[in-house]
Protein backbone atom coordinates (compact mmCIF):
# COMPACT_ATOMS: atom_id res chain seq x y z
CA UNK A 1 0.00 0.00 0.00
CA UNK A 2 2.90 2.32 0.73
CA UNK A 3 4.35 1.81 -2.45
CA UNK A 4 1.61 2.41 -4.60
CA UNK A 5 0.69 6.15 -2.59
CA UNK A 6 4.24 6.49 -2.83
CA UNK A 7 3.86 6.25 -6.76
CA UNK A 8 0.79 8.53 -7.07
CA UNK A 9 2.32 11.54 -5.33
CA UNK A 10 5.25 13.23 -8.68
CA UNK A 11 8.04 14.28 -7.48
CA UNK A 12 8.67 11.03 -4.70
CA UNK A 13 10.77 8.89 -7.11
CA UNK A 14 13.25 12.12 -8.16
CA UNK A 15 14.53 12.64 -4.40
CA UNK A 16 15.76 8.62 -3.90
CA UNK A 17 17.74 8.37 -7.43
CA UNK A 18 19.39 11.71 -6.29
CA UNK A 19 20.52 9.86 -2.94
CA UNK A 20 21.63 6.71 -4.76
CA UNK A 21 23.78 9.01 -6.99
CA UNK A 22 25.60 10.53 -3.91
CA UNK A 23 26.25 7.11 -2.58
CA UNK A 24 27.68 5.71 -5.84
CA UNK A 25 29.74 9.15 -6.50
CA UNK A 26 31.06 8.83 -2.86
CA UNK A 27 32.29 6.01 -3.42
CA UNK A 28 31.03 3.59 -0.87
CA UNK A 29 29.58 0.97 -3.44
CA UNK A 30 32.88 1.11 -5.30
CA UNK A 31 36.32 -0.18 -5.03
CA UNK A 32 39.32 1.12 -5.76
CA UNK A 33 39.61 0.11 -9.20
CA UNK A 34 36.25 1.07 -10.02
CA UNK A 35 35.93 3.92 -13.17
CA UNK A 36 33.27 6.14 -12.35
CA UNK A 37 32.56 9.11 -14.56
CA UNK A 38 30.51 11.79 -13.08
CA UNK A 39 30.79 13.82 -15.85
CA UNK A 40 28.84 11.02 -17.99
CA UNK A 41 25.89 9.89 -16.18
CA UNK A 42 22.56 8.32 -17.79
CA UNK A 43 19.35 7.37 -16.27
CA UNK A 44 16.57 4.71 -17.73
CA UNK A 45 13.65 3.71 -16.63
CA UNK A 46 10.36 2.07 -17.55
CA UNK A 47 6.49 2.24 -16.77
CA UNK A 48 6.80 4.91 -13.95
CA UNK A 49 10.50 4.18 -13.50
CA UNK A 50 10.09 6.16 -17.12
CA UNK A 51 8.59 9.24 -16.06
CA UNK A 52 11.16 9.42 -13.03
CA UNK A 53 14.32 9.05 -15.68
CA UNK A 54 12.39 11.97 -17.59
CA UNK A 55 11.85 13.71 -14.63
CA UNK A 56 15.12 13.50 -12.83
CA UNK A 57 17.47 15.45 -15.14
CA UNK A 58 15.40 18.81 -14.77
CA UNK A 59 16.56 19.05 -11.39
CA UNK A 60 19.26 17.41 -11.09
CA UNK A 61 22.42 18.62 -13.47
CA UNK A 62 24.59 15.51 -12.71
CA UNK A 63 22.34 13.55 -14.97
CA UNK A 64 23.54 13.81 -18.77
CA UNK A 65 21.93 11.16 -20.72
CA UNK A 66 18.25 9.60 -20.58
């Protein structure tokens, strides 16, 4: 039930692919041999996962590509 409120309110998806992108640019999901470029980020999605990859890139200028 939380889930599907969670999808009918815009703007709630947006916020968590923001925080996964400042744990993956930190660098606590990578090693030290991992290549990360944070000048060339892309987001994808599909269904509602779609509209967030739309979505995200308007406010959020660390997102290049969708």
């Amino acid at each position: 039930m939380a889930v599907r409120n969670a999808a009918a309110r815009p703007g709630t998806y947006p916020p968590i692919v923001f925080s996964l992108l400042d744990h993956l640019l930190n660098g606590a999901a990578w090693d030290s041999e991992a290549n990360l470029d944070p000048t060339r980020i892309g987001i994808v999605g599909h269904s509602f996962g779609g509209w967030t990859a739309l979505a995200a890139p308007d406010v959020e200028s660390r997102i290049r590509a969708v």
